[in-house]
Protein backbone atom coordinates (compact mmCIF):
# COMPACT_ATOMS: atom_id res chain seq x y z
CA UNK A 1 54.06 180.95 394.78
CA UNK A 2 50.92 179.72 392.86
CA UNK A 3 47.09 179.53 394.58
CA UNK A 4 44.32 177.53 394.38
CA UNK A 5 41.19 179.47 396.31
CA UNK A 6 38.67 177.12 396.15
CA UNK A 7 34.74 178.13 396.96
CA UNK A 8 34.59 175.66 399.18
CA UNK A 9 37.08 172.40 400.66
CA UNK A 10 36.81 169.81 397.87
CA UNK A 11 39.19 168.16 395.64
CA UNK A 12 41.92 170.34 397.39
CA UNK A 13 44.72 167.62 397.11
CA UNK A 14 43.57 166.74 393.56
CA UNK A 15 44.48 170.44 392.60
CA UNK A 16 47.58 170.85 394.45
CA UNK A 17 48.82 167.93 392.66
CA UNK A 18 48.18 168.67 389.70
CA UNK A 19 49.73 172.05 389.83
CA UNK A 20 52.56 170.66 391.58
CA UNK A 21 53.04 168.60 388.81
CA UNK A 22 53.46 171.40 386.24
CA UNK A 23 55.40 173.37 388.21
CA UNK A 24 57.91 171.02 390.65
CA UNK A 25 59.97 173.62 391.60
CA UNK A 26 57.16 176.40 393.40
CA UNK A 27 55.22 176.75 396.71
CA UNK A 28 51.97 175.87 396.07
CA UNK A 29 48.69 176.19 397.85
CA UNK A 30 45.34 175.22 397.04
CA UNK A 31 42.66 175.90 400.14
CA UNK A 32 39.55 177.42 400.79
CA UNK A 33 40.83 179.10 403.76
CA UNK A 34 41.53 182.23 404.00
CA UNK A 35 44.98 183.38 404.48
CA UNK A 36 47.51 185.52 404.16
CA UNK A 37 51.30 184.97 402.33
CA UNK A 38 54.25 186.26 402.91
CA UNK A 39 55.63 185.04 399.08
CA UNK A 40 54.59 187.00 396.14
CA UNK A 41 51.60 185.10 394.74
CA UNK A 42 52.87 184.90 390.75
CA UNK A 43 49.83 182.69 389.99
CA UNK A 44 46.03 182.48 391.08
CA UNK A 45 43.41 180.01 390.13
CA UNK A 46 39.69 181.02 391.34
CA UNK A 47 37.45 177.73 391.59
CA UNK A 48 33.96 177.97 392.06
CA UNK A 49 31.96 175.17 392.77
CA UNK A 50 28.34 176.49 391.53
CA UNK A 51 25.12 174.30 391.81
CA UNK A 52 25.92 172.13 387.83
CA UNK A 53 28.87 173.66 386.86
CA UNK A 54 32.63 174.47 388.22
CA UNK A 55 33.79 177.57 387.12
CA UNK A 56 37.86 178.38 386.99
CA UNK A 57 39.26 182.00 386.85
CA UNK A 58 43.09 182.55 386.61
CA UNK A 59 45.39 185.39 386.37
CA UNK A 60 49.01 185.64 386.26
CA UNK A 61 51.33 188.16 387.38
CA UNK A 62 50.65 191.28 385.89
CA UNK A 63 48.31 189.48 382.90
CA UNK A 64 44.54 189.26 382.34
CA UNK A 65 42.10 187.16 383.71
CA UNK A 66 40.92 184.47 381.78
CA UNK A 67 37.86 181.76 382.77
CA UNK A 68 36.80 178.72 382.26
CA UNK A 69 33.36 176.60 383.28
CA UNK A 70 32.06 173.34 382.68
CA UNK A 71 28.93 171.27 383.32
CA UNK A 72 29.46 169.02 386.22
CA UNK A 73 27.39 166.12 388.34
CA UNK A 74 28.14 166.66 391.77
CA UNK A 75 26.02 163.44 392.92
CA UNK A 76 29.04 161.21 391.11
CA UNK A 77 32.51 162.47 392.68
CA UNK A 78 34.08 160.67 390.45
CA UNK A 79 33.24 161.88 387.62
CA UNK A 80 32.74 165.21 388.96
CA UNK A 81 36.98 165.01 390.17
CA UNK A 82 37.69 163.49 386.34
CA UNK A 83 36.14 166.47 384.48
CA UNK A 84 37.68 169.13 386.94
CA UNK A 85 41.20 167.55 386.58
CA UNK A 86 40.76 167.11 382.68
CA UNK A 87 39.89 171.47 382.56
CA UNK A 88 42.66 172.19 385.04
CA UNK A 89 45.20 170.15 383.08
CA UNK A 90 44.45 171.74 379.89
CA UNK A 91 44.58 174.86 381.76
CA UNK A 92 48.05 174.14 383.03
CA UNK A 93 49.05 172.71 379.87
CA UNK A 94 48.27 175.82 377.71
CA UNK A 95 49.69 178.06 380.67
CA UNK A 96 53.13 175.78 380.27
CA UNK A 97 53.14 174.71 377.01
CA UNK A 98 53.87 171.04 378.50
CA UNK A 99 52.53 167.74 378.34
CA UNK A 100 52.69 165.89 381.70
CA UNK A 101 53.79 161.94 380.71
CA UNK A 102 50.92 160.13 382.83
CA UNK A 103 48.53 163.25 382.32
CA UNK A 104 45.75 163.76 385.06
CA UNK A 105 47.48 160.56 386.75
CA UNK A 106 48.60 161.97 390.15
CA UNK A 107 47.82 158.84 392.14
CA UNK A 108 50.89 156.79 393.27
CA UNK A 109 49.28 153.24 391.62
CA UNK A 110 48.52 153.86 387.95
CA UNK A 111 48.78 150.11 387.21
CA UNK A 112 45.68 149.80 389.45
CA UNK A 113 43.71 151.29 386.20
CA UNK A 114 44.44 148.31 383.79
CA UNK A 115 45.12 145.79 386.48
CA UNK A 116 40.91 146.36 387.32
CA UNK A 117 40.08 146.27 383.96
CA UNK A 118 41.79 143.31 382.77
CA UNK A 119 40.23 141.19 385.95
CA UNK A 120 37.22 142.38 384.58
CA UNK A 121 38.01 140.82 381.14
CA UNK A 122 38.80 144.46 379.20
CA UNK A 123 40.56 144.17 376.15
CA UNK A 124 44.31 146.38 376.49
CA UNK A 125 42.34 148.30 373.07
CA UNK A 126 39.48 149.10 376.02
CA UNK A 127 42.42 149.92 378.34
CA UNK A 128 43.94 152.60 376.21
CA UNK A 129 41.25 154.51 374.90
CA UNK A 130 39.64 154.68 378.38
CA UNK A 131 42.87 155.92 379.53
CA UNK A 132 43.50 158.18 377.18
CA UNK A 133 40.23 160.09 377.09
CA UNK A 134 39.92 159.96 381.11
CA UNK A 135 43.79 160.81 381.86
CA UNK A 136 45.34 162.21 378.98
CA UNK A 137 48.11 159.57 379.86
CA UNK A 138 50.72 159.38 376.71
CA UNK A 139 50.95 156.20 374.64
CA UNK A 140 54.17 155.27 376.06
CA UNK A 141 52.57 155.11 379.81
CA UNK A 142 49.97 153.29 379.04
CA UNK A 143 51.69 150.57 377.50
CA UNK A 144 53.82 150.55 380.56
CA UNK A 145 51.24 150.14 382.98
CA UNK A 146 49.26 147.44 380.92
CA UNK A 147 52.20 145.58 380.65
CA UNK A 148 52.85 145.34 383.71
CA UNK A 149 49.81 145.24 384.89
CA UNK A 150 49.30 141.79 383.21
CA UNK A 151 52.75 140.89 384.33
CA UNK A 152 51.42 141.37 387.82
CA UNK A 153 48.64 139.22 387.12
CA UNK A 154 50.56 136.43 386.39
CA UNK A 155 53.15 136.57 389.27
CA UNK A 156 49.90 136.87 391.94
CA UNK A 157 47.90 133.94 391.10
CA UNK A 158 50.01 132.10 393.69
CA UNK A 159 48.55 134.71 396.55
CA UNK A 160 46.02 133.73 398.86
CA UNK A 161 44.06 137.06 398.87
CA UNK A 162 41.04 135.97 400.95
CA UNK A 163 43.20 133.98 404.09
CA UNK A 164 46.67 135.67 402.80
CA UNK A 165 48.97 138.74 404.48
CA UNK A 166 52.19 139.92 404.16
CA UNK A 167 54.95 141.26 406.72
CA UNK A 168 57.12 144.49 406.80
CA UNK A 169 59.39 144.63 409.63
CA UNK A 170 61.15 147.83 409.54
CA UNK A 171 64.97 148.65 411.57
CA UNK A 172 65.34 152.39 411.55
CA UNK A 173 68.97 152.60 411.59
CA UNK A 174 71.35 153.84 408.84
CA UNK A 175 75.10 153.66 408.83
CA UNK A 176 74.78 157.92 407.54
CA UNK A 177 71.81 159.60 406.59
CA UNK A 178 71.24 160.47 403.01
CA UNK A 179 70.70 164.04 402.19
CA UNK A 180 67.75 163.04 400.08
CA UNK A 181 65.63 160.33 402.36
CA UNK A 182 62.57 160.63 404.50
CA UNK A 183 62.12 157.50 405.94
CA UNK A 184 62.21 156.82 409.51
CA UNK A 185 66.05 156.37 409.77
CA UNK A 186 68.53 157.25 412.49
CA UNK A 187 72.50 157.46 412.24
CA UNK A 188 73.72 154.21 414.63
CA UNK A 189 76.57 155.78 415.87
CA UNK A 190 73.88 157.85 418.04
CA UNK A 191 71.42 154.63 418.56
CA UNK A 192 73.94 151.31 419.14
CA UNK A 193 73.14 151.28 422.12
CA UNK A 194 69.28 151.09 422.08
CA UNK A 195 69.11 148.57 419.22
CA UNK A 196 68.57 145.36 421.45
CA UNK A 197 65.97 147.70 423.43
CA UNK A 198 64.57 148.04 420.03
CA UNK A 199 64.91 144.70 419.37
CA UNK A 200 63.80 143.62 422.69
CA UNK A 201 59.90 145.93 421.68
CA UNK A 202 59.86 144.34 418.39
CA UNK A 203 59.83 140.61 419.48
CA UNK A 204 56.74 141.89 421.49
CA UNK A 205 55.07 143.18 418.02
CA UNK A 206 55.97 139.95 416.27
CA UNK A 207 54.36 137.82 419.45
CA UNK A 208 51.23 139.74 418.86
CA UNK A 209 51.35 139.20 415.41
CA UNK A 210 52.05 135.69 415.26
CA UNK A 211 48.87 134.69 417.25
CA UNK A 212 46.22 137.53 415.75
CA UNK A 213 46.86 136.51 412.11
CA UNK A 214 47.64 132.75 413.28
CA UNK A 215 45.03 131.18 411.20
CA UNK A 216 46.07 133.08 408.55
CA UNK A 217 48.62 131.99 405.58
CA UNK A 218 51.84 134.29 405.74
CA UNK A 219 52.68 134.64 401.76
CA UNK A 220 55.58 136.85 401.93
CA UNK A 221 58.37 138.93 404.74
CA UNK A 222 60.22 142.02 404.26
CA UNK A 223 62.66 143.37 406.23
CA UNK A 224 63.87 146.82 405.33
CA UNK A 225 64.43 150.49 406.83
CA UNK A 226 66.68 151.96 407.42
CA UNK A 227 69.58 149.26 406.92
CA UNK A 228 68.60 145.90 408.45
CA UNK A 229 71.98 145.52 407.78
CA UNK A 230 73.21 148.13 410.49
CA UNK A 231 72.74 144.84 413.10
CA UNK A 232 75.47 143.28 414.25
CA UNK A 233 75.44 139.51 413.02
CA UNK A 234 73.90 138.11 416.32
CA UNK A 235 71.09 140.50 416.25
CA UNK A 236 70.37 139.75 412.67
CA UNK A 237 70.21 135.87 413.70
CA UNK A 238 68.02 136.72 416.91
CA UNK A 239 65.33 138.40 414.97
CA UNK A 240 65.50 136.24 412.19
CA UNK A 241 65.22 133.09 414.52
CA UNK A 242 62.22 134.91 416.47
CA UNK A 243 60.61 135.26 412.69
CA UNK A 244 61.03 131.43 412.02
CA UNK A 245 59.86 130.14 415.67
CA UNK A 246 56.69 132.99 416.19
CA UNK A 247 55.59 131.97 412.33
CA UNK A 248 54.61 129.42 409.84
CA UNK A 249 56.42 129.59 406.81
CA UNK A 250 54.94 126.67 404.83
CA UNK A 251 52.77 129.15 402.66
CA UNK A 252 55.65 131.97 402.65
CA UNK A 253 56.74 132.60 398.87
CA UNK A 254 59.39 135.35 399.44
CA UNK A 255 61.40 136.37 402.36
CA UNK A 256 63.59 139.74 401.84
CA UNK A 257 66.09 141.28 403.88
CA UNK A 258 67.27 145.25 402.70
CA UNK A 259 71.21 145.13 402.58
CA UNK A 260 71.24 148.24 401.25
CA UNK A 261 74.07 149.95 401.93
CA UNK A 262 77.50 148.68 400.92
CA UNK A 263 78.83 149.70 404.10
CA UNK A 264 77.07 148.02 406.17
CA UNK A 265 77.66 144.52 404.50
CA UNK A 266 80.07 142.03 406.20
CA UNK A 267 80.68 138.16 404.63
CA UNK A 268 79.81 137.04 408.50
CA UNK A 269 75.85 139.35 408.25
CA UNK A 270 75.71 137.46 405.30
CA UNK A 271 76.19 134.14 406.37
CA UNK A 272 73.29 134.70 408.77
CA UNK A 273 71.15 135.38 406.05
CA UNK A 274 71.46 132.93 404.09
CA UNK A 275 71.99 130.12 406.84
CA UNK A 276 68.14 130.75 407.60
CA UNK A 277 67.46 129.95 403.84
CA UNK A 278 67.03 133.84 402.83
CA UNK A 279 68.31 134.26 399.11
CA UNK A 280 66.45 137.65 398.18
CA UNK A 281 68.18 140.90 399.28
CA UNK A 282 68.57 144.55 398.07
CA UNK A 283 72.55 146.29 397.50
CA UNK A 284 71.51 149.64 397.12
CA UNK A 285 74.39 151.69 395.67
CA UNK A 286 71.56 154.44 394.05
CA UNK A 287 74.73 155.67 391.82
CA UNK A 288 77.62 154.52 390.77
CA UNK A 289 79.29 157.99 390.38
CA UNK A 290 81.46 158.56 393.16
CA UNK A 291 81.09 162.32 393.19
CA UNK A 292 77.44 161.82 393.62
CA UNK A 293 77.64 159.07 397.19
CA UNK A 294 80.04 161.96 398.23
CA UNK A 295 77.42 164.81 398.24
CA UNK A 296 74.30 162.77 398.85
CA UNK A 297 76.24 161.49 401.86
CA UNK A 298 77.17 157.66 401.19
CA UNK A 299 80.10 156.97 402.89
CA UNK A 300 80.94 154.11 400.89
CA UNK A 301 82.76 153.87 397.57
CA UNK A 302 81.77 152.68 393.90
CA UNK A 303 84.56 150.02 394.58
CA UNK A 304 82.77 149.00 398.00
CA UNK A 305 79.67 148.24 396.23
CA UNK A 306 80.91 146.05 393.40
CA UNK A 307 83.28 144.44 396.42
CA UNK A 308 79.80 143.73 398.54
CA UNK A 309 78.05 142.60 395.31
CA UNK A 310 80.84 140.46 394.87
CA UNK A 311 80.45 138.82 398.40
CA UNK A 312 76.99 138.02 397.96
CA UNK A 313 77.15 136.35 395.58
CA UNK A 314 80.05 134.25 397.01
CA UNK A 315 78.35 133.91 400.05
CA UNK A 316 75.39 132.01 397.33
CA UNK A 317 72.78 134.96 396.88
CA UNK A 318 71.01 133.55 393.62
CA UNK A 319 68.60 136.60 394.03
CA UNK A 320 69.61 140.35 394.27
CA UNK A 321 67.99 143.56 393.42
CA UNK A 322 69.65 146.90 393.47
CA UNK A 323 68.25 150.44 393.55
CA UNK A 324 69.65 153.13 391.52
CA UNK A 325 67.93 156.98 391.73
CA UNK A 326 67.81 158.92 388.67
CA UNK A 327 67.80 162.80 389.31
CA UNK A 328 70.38 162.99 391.83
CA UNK A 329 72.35 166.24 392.27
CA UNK A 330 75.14 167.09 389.61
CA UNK A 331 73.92 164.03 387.22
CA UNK A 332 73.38 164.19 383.43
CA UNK A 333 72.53 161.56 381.15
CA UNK A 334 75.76 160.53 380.60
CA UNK A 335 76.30 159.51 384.72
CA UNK A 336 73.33 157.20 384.34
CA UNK A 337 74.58 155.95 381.49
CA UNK A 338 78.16 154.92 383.22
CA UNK A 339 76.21 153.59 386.45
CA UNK A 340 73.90 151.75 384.30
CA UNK A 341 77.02 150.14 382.50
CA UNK A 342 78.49 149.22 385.84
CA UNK A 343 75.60 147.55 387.09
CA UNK A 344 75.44 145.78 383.88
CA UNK A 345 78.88 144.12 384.60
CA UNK A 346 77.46 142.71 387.85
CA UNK A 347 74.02 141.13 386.29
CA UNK A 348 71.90 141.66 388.80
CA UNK A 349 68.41 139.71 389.22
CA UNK A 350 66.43 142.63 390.05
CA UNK A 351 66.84 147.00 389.02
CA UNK A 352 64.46 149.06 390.32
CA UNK A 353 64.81 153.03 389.09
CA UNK A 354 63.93 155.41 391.28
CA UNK A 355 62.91 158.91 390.10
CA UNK A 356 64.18 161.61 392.88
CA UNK A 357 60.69 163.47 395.05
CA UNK A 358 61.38 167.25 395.29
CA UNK A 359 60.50 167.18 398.63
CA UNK A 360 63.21 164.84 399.65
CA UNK A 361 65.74 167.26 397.39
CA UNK A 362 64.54 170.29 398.94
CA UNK A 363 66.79 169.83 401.63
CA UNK A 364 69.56 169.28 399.43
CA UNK A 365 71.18 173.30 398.79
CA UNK A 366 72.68 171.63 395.23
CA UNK A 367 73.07 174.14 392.04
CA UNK A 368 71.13 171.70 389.78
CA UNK A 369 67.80 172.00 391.51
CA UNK A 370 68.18 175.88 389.77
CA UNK A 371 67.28 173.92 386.69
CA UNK A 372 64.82 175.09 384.52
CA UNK A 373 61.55 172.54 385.31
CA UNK A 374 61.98 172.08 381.06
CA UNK A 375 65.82 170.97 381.57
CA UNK A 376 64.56 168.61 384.06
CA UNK A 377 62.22 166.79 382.01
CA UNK A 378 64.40 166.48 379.43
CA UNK A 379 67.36 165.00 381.72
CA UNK A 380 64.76 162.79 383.61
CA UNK A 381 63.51 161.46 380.80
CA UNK A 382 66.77 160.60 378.80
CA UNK A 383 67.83 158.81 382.02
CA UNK A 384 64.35 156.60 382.32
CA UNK A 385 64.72 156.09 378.57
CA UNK A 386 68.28 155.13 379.12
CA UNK A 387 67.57 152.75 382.55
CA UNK A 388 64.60 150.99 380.33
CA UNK A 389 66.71 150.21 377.37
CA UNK A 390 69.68 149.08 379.88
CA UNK A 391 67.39 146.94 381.85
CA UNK A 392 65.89 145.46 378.53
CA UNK A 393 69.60 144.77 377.81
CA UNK A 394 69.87 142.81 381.07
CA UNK A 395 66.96 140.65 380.44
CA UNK A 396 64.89 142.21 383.15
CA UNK A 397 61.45 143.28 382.44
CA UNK A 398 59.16 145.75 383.79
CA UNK A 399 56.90 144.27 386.95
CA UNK A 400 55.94 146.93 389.37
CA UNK A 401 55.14 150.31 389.01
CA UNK A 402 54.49 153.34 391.75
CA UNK A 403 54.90 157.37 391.58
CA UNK A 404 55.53 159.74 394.67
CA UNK A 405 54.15 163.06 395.14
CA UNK A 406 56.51 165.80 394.00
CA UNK A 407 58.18 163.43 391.57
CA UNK A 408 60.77 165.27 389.33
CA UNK A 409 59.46 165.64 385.90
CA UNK A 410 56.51 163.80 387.32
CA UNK A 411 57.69 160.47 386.25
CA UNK A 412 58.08 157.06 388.03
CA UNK A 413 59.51 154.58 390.03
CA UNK A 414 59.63 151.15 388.28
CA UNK A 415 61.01 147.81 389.51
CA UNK A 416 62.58 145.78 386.78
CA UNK A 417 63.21 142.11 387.02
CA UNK A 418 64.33 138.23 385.21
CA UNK A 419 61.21 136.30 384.22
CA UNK A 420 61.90 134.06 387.81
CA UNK A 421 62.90 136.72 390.22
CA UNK A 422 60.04 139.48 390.45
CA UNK A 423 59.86 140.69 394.09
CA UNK A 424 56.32 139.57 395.03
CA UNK A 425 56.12 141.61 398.29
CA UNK A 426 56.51 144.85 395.90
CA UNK A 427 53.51 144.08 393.83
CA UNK A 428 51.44 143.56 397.24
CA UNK A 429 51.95 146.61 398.36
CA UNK A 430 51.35 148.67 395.10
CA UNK A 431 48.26 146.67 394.42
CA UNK A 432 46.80 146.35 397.43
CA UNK A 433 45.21 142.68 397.18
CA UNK A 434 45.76 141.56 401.13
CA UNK A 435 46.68 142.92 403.83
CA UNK A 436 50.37 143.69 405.21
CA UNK A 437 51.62 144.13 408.49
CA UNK A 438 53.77 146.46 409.89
């Protein structure tokens, strides 16, 4: 395992990130508690926090100590959390001999960096130089983020931020749970029978909602999970109904329902969607490699997703997204490639890539995670390459951008979409610009 013994508690996540991001695959621990391991400590970092200056020792196994300090303002945090992340990533990245893609960037919202600075009237030549020199971002990541960041821009001049919110409603049932999730989600062979009592609580949420924010303008609804789509047709219509009656729609721009998985998709769940005027949903097959739903623990086939695809858009859905994962168990370029070609066939409106979180595949006993952290990169970041230029390919263009902690290869999610069809409730919650409701 690798420490962090800090002097005293600050910056304590900012470090732990940071390492975690050079090295995904080890325990890591940065405190200023005292305590004892039972794991062989293989790395140590020493920071001091001394009255101008911060001052970081390290030692490897069996190696010499080597030191660093640097002046530091402690009345401006931060700066004083800029400078300490800019020594311990050159730290890191002589100890490694790597680069990290987005650089100090450990935050979940990079695109909050240019999105500020362009509402400020920043040039993007402002943009990248301040990122550079603050982050050590690479030139490819910034050009991502500005780009969408002014994408963003664009697509939310039709919010109402000052009398605006937003709605999540959340059903936390799943058909099967994946190996790799960690949302609230429970199997609904084990919960049918408590989903109207669910249901039942939820209209009681909605009530309270509905008069609280009632002289407010509702701008957009998501319903996700879990599988929304685990409800049996009339349960999708009663909540749906209770959503239309409780609430004013006239100022809603988007309403989204999760379909998700491919089993859980009938032509008559449908129907009740789009009978209440819903035409934005998600099909989530997350790979189209049938060896991969098998481990990850989709019971579904590749055929059952292009057959539900298939429906939908029968059934009139002028607006679908799909989710794919890249860094799933047993995958190399070339099975992003072939899922990427599928999903080409179907055209769909929206793609969002998903980069895999180690802590979600730490529960997954699968021989790849035994990769080396530099064969990781280099498969993460020929499928990204590959999902951008595919996407490109597909006429959807970048719009929203987020990062988990523990990414693999400490790279991104990002949500790709036609000029028309950008899923405005995304951007909300990245960027933060009114409040949503859960």
């Amino acid at each position: 395992m690798i420490l962090a013994k800090l002097s005293k508690p600050e910056f304590e996540y900012d470090i732990h990130s940071l390492i975690k991001a050079f090295f995904p695959e080890e325990n890591v621990s940065a405190t200023a508690e005292d305590k004892k391991y039972e794991e062989e400590i293989t790395l140590q970092f020493q920071v001091e926090y001394e009255p101008q200056q911060i001052k970081i020792e390290w030692k490897g196994k069996n190696q010499e100590s080597h030191d660093r300090s640097f002046p530091v303002d402690f009345s401006d945090r931060t700066e004083t959390k800029n400078e300490l992340k800019q020594n311990f990533y050159q730290i890191l990245s002589e100890i490694t001999g790597k680069k990290l893609p987005w650089g100090t960037l450990t935050g979940i919202r990079p695109t909050k960096i240019p999105m500020k600075f362009l509402e400020e009237g920043k040039t993007e030549e402002e943009i990248r130089t301040y990122m550079q020199k603050t982050y050590f971002a690479s030139d490819e990541k910034i050009d991502l983020s500005i780009d969408i960041a002014e994408r963003e821009l664009e697509i939310l001049k039709k919010i109402d931020y000052e009398n605006g919110y937003s709605l999540y409603i959340g059903i936390p049932f799943c058909p099967t749970t994946c190996l790799y999730c960690s949302f609230t989600s429970y199997p609904l062979v084990s919960w049918r029978q408590k989903v109207d009592s669910y249901l039942d609580a939820l209209e009681k949420e909605l009530d309270y909602v509905a008069v609280k924010f009632g002289k407010k303008h509702l701008n957009s609804i998501y319903i996700g999970g879990g599988t929304p789509t685990t409800l049996e047709p009339y349960q999708l219509d009663r909540l749906i109904r209770k959503i239309r009656c409780s609430f004013d729609l006239s100022h809603c721009l988007e309403f989204t329902v999760e379909a998700g998985r491919p089993d859980s998709i009938t032509e008559e769940k449908l129907k009740v969607i789009k009978n209440h005027d819903i035409t934005r949903i998600s099909i989530n097959p997350q790979s189209m490699q049938q060896k991969t739903l098998d481990v990850i623990g989709r019971k579904h086939t590749v055929e059952e997703i292009k057959e539900a695809y298939a429906l939908a858009r029968k059934t009139g859905f002028d607006n679908i997204n799909m989710d794919i994962i890249a860094g799933l168990p047993g995958e190399d370029i070339s099975d992003m490639e072939d899922t990427l070609a599928q999903i080409a066939q179907m055209h769909p409106d929206s793609l969002t890539v998903h980069s895999l979180a180690i802590k979600r595949a730490a529960r997954m006993e699968m021989e790849d995670l035994n990769r080396d952290a530099k064969e990781t990169h280099e498969i993460l970041s020929g499928m990204i390459e590959r999902a951008a230029k595919a996407a490109k390919e597909m006429d959807l263009f970048p719009y929203y951008l987020y990062r988990q902690k523990n990414m693999k290869g400490n790279f991104e999610n990002v949500g790709y979409a036609k000029v028309d069809k950008a899923g405005i409730y995304n951007i909300l919650i990245m960027e933060e610009k009114q409040p949503i409701i859960a």
